[in-house]
C-alpha atoms as a PDB file:
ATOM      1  CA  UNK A   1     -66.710 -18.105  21.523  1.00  0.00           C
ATOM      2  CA  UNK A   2     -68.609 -17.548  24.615  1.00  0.00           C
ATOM      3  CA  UNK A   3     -65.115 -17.121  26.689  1.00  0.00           C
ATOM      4  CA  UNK A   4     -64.681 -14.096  23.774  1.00  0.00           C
ATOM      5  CA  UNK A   5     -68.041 -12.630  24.281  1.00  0.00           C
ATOM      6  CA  UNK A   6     -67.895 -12.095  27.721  1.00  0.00           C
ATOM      7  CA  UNK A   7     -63.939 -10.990  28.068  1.00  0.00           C
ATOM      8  CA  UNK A   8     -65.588  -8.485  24.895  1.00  0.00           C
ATOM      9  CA  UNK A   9     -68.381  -7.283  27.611  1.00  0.00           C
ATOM     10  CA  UNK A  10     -65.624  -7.002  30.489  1.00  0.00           C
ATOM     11  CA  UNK A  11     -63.253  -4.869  28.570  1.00  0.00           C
ATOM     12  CA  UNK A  12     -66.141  -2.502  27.281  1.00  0.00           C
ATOM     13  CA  UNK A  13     -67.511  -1.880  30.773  1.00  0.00           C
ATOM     14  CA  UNK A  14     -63.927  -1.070  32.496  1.00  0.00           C
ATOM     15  CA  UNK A  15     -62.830   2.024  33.195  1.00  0.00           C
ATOM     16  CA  UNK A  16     -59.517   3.078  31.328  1.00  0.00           C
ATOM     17  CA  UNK A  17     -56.388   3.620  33.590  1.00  0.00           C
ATOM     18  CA  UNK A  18     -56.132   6.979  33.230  1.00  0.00           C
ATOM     19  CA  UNK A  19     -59.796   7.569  34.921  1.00  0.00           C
ATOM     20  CA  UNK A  20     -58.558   5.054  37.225  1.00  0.00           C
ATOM     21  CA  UNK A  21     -55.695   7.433  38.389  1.00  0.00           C
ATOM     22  CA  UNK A  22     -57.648  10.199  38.478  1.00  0.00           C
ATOM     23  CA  UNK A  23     -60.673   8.768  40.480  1.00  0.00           C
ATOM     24  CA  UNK A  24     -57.377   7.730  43.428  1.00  0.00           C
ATOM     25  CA  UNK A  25     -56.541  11.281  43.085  1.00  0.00           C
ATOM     26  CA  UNK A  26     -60.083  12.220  43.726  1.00  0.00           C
ATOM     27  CA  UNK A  27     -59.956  10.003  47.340  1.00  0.00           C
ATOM     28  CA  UNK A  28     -60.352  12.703  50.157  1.00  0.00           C
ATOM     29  CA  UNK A  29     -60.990  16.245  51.205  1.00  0.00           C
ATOM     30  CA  UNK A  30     -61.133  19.043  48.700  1.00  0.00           C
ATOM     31  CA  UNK A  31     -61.522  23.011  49.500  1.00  0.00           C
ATOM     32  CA  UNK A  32     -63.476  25.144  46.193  1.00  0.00           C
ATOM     33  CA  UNK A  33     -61.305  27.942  46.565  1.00  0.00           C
ATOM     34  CA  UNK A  34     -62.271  29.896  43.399  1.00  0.00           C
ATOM     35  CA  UNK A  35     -65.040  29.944  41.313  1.00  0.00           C
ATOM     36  CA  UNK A  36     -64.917  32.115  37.784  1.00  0.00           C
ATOM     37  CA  UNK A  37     -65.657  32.695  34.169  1.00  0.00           C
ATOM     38  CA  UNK A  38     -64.458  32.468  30.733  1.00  0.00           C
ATOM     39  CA  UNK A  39     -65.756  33.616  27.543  1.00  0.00           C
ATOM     40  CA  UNK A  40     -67.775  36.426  29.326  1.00  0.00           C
ATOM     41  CA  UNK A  41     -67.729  40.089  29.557  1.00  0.00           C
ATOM     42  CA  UNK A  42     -69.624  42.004  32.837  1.00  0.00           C
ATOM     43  CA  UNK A  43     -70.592  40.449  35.873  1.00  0.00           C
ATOM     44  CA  UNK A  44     -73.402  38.027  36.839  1.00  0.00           C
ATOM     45  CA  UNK A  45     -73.965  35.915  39.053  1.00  0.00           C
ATOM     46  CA  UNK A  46     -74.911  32.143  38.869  1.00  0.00           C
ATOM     47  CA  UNK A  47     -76.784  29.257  40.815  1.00  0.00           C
ATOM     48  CA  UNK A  48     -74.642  26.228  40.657  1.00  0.00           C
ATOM     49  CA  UNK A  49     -75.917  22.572  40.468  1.00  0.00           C
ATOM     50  CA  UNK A  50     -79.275  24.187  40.960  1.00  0.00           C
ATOM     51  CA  UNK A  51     -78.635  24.915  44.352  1.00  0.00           C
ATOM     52  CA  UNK A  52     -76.739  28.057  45.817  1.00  0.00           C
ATOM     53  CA  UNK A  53     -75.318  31.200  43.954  1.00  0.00           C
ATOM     54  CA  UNK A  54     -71.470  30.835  43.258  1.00  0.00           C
ATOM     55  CA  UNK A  55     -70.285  32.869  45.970  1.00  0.00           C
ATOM     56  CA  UNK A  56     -71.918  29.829  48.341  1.00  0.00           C
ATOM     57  CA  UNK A  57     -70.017  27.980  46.737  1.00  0.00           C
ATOM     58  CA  UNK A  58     -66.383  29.479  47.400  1.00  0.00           C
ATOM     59  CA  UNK A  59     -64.910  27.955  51.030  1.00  0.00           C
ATOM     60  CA  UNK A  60     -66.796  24.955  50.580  1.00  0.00           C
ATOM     61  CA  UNK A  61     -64.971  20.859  51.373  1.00  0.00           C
ATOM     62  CA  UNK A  62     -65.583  18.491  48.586  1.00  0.00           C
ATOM     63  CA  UNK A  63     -65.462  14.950  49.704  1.00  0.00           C
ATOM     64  CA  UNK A  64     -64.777  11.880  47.459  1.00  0.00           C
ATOM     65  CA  UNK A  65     -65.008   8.240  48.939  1.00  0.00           C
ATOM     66  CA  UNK A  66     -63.832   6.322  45.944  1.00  0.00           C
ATOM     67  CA  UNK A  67     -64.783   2.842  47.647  1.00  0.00           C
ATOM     68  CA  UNK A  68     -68.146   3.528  46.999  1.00  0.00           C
ATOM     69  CA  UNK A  69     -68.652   6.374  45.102  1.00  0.00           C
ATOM     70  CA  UNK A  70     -70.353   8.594  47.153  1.00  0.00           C
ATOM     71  CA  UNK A  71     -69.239  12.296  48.445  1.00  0.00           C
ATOM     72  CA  UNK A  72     -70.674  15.567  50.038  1.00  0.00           C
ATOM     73  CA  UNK A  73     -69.968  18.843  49.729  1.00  0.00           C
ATOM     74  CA  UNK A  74     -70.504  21.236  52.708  1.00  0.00           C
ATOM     75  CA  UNK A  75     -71.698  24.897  51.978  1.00  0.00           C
ATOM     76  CA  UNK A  76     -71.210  27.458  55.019  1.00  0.00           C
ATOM     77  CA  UNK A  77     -74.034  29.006  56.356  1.00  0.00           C
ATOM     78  CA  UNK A  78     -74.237  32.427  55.886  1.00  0.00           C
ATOM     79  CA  UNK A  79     -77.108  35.345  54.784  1.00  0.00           C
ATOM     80  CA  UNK A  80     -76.744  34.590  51.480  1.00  0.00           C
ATOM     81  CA  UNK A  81     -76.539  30.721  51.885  1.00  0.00           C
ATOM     82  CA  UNK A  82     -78.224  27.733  53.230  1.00  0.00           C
ATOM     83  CA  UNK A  83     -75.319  25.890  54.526  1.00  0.00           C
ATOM     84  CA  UNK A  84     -74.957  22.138  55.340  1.00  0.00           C
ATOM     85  CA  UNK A  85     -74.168  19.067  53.670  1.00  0.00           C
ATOM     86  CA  UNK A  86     -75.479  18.114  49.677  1.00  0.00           C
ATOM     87  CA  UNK A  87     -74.846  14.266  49.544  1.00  0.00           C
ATOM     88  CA  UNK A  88     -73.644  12.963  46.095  1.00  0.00           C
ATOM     89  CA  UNK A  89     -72.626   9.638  44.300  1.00  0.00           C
ATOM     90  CA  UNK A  90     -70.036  10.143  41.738  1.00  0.00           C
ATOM     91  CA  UNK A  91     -67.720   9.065  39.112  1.00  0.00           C
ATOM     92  CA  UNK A  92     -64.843   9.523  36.213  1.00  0.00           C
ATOM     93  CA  UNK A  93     -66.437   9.006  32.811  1.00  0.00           C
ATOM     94  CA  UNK A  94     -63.839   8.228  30.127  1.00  0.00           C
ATOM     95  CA  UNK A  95     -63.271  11.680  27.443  1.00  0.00           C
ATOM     96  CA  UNK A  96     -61.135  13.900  26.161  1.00  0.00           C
ATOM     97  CA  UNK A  97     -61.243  15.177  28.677  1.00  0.00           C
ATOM     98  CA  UNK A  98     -61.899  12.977  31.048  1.00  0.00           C
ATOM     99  CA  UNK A  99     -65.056  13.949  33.311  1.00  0.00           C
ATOM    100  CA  UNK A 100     -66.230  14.528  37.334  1.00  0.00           C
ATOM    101  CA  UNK A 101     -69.771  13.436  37.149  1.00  0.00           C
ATOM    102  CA  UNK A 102     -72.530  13.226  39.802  1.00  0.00           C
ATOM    103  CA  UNK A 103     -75.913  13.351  41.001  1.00  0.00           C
ATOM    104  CA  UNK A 104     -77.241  14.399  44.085  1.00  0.00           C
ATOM    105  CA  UNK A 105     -78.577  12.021  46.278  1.00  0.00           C
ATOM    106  CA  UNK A 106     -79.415  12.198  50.194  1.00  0.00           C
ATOM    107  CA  UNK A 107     -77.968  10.334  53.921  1.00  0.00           C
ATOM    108  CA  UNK A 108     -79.310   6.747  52.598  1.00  0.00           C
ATOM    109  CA  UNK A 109     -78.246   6.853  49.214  1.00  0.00           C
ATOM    110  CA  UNK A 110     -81.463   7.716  47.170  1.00  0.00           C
ATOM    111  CA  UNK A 111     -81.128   9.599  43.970  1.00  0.00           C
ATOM    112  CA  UNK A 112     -82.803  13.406  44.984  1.00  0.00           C
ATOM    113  CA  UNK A 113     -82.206  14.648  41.859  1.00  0.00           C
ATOM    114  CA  UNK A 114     -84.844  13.118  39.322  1.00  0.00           C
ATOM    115  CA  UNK A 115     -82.251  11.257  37.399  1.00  0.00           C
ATOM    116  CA  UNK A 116     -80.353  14.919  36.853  1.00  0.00           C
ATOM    117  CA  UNK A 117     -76.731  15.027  37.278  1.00  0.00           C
ATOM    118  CA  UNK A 118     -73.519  16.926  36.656  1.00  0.00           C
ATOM    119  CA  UNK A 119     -70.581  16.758  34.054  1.00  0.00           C
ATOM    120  CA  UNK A 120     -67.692  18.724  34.627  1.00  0.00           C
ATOM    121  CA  UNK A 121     -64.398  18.409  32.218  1.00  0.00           C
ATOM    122  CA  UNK A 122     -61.096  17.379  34.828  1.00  0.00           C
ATOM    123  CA  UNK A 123     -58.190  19.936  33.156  1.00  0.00           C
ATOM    124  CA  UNK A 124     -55.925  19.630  35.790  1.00  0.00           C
ATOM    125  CA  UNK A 125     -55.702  17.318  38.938  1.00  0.00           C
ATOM    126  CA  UNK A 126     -52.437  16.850  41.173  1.00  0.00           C
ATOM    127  CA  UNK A 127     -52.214  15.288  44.264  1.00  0.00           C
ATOM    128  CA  UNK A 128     -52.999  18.640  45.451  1.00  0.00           C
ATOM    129  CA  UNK A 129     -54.516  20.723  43.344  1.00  0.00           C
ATOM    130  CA  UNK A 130     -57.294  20.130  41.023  1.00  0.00           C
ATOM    131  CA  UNK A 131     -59.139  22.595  37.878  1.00  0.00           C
ATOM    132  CA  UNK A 132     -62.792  21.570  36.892  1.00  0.00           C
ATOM    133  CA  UNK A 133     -64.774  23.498  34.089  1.00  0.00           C
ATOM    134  CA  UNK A 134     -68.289  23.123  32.705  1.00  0.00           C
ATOM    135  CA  UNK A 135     -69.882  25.045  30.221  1.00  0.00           C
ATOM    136  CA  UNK A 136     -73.361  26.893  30.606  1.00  0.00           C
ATOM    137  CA  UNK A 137     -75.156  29.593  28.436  1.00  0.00           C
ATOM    138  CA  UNK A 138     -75.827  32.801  29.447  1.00  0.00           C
ATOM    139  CA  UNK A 139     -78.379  34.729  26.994  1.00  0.00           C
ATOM    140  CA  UNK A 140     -76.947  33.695  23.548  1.00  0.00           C
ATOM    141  CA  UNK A 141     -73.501  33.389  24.840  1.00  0.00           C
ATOM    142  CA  UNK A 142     -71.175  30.365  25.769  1.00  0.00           C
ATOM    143  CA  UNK A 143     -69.413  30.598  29.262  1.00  0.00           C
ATOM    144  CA  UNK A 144     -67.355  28.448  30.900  1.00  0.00           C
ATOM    145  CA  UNK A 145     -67.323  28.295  35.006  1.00  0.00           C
ATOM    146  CA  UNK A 146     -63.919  27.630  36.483  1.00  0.00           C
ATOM    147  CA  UNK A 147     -63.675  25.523  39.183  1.00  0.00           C
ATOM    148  CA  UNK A 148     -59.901  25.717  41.446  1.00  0.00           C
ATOM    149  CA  UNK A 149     -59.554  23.124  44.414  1.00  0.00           C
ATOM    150  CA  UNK A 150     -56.885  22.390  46.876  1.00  0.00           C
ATOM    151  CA  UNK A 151     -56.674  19.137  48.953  1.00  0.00           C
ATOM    152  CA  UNK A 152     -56.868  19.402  52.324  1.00  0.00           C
ATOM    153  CA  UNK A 153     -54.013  17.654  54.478  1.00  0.00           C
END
């Protein structure tokens, strides 16, 4: 009975192998090349991860260590934007669809964020190419942000 418990407990903590697959895609260097909506009419602009307006956003590397879980992304500097690195510890939570999730934290590994993190829905990743979205509200409607990456060589 106890052997049953505790193989129970194993198998309801692991991650399925499709999140598996996806988090060794994940391994490496990724470029944000686009960033856009759907489900909205006009133009706006946004502050992502409540910390740089989207166009900061566009050009930045995306790195994922999957041995530990941690990552950066790196934001040029520019007029508009405070460029440098945003640390981050990460992960693929089981869904349909399966999810990118994170949380900032800084150089030694200490959550920054207050316990607030990310959730974007994975609807397409390659071995080179990968499609994030995440929904957000603008006034009373629903948007969704768009997120296109390649991997860097």
């Amino acid at each position: 009975m106890l052997l049953f418990a505790i193989a129970l407990l194993a198998s309801s903590c692991s991650v399925s192998k499709a999140a598996r697959e996806q988090r060794n895609l994940l391994s490496g260097t990724w470029t944000l090349n686009d960033i856009s909506y759907e489900n909205s009419t006009g133009s706006f602009q946004a502050t992502i991860f409540n910390d740089a307006k989207d166009i900061c956003f566009e050009g930045s590397d995306w790195f994922f260590r999957d041995n530990n879980s941690t990552g950066r992304y790196t934001i040029n500097g520019s007029s508009l934007c405070s460029g440098g690195d945003r640390y981050m510890r990460w992960s693929v939570v089981d869904g349909n669809p399966n999810q990118l999730q994170f949380k900032r934290i800084d150089e030694k590994n200490k959550d920054i964020s207050g316990g607030l993190g990310y959730r974007l829905n994975i609807t397409s990743l390659t071995a080179n190419e990968m499609t994030l979205k995440s929904n957000s509200t603008v006034g009373a409607d629903r948007v969704t942000i768009v997120y296109q990456f390649t991997k860097k060589q």
